[in-house]
Protein backbone atom coordinates (compact mmCIF):
# COMPACT_ATOMS: atom_id res chain seq x y z
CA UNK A 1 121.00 106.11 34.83
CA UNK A 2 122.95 108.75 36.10
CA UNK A 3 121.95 112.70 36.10
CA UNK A 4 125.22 114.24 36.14
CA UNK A 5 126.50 115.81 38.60
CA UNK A 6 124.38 117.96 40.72
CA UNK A 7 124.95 121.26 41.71
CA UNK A 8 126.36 122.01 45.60
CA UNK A 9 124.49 123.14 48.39
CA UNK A 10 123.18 126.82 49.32
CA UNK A 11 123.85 126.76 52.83
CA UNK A 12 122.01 128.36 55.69
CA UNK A 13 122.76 129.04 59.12
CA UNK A 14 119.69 130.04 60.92
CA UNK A 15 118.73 131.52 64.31
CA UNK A 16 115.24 129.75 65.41
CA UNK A 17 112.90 131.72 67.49
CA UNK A 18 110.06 129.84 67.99
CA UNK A 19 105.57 130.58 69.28
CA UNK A 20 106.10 133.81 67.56
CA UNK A 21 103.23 135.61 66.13
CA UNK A 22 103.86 135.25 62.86
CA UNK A 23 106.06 133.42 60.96
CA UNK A 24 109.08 135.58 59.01
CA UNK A 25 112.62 134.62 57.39
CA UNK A 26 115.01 137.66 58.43
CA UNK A 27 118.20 138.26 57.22
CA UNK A 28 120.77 140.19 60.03
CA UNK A 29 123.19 142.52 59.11
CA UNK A 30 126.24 139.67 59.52
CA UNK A 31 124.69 137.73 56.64
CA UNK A 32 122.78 134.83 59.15
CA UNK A 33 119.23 134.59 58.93
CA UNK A 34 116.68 134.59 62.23
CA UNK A 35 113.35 132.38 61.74
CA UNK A 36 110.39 133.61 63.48
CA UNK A 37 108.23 130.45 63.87
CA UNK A 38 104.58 130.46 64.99
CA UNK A 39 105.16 126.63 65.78
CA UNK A 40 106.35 125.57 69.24
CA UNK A 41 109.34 123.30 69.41
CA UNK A 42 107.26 119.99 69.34
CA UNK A 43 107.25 117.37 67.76
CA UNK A 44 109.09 118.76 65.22
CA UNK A 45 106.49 120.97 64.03
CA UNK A 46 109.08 123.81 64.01
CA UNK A 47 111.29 122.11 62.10
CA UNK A 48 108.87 121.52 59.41
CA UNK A 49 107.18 125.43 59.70
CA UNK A 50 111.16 126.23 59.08
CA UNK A 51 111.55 123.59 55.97
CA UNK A 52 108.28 125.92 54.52
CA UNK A 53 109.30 128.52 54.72
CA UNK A 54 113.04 128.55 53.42
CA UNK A 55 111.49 126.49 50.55
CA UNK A 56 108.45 129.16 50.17
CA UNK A 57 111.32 132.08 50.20
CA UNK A 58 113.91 130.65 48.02
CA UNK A 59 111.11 129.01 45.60
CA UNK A 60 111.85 125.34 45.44
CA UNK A 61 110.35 122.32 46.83
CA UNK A 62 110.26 121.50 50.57
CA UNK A 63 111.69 117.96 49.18
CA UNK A 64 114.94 120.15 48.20
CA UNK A 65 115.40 121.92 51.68
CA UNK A 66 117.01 119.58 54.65
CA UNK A 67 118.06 120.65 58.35
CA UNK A 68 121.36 118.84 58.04
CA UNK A 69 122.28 120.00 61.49
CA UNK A 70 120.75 121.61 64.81
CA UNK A 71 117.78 119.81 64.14
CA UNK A 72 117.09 119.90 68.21
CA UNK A 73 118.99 123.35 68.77
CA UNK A 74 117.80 127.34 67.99
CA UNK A 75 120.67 127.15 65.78
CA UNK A 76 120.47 125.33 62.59
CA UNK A 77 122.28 124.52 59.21
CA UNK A 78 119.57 124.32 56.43
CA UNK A 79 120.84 122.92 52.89
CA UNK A 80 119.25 124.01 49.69
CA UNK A 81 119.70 121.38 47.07
């Protein structure tokens, strides 16, 4: 059975600076957003501390937030959906 069609994407573009402190979602004055991550770039755990907090911030499920590119760079595209 089909839903309908589903609503696009919000799409972020996010700076990744990771073994901060603590963890924060900025937003810079150009409208891209900087991730301070307490996580260090291993084995993904980054990624995921990232997928948290986006989902935490814009209140939805992790299940509904995706790194759809960048997933190995300090630059990333992160889909809301």
């Amino acid at each position: 059975m089909n839903a309908g069609p589903r609503a696009p994407a919000t799409v972020l573009h996010v700076q990744v600076k990771p073994n901060a402190r603590a963890a924060r979602l900025e937003q810079d004055a150009d409208g891209g957003r900087c991730a301070h991550l307490a996580s260090p770039p291993v084995d993904g755990k980054a990624n995921a501390e990232l997928i948290g907090l986006v989902a935490e911030r814009f209140g939805v499920p992790k299940s509904r937030v995706r790194i759809a590119r960048g997933a190995g760079s300090r630059y990333k595209r992160v889909e809301i959906g």
